[in-house]
C-alpha atoms as a PDB file:
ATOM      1  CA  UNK A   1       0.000   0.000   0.000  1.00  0.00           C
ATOM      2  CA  UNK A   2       1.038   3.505  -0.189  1.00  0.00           C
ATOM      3  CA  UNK A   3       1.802   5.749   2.338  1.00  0.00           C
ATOM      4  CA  UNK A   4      -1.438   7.817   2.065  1.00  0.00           C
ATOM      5  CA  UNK A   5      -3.537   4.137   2.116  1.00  0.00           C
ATOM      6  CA  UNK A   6      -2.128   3.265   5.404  1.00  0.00           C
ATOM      7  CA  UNK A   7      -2.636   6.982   7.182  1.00  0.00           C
ATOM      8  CA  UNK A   8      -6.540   6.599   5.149  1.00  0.00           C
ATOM      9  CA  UNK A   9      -6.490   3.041   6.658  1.00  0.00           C
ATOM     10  CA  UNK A  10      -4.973   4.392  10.040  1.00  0.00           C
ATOM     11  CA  UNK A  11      -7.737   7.485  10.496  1.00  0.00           C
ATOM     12  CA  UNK A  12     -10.689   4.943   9.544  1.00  0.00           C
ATOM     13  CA  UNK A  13      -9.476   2.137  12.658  1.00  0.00           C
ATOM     14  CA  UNK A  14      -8.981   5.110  15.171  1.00  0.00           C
ATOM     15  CA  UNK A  15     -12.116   6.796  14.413  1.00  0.00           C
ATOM     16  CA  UNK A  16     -13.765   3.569  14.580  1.00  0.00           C
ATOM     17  CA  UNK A  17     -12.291   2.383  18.027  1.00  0.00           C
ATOM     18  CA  UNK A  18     -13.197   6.070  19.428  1.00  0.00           C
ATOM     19  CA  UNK A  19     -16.734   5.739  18.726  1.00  0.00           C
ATOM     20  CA  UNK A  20     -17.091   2.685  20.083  1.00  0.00           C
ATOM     21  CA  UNK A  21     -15.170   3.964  23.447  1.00  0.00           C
ATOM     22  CA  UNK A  22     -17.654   6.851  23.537  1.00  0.00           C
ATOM     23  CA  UNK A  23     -20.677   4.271  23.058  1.00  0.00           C
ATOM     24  CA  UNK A  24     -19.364   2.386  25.726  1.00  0.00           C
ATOM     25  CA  UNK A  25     -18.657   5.466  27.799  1.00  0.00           C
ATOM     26  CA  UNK A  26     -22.238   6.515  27.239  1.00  0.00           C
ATOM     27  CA  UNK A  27     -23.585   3.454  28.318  1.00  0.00           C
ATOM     28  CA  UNK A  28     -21.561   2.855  31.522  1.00  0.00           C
ATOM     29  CA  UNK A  29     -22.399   6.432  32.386  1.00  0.00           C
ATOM     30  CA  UNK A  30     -25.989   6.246  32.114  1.00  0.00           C
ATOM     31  CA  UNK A  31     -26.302   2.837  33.934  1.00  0.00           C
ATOM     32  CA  UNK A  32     -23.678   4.263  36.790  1.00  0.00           C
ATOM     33  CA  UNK A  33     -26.828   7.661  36.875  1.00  0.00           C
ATOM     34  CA  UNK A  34     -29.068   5.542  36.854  1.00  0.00           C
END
């Protein structure tokens, strides 16, 4: 792959694993309030 693939490739994973941590975040917060 090119250089620019891998940073696409890169941006795509992180932005994936830091929605899922804010889902998750979301979730344990609201069951922790309520």
């Amino acid at each position: 792959m090119s250089d620019l693939a891998v940073v696409i490739v890169t941006w795509n994973v992180r932005n994936l694993i830091a929605d899922a941590l804010t889902s998750l975040f979301k979730d344990v917060a609201d069951a922790a309030l309520s």
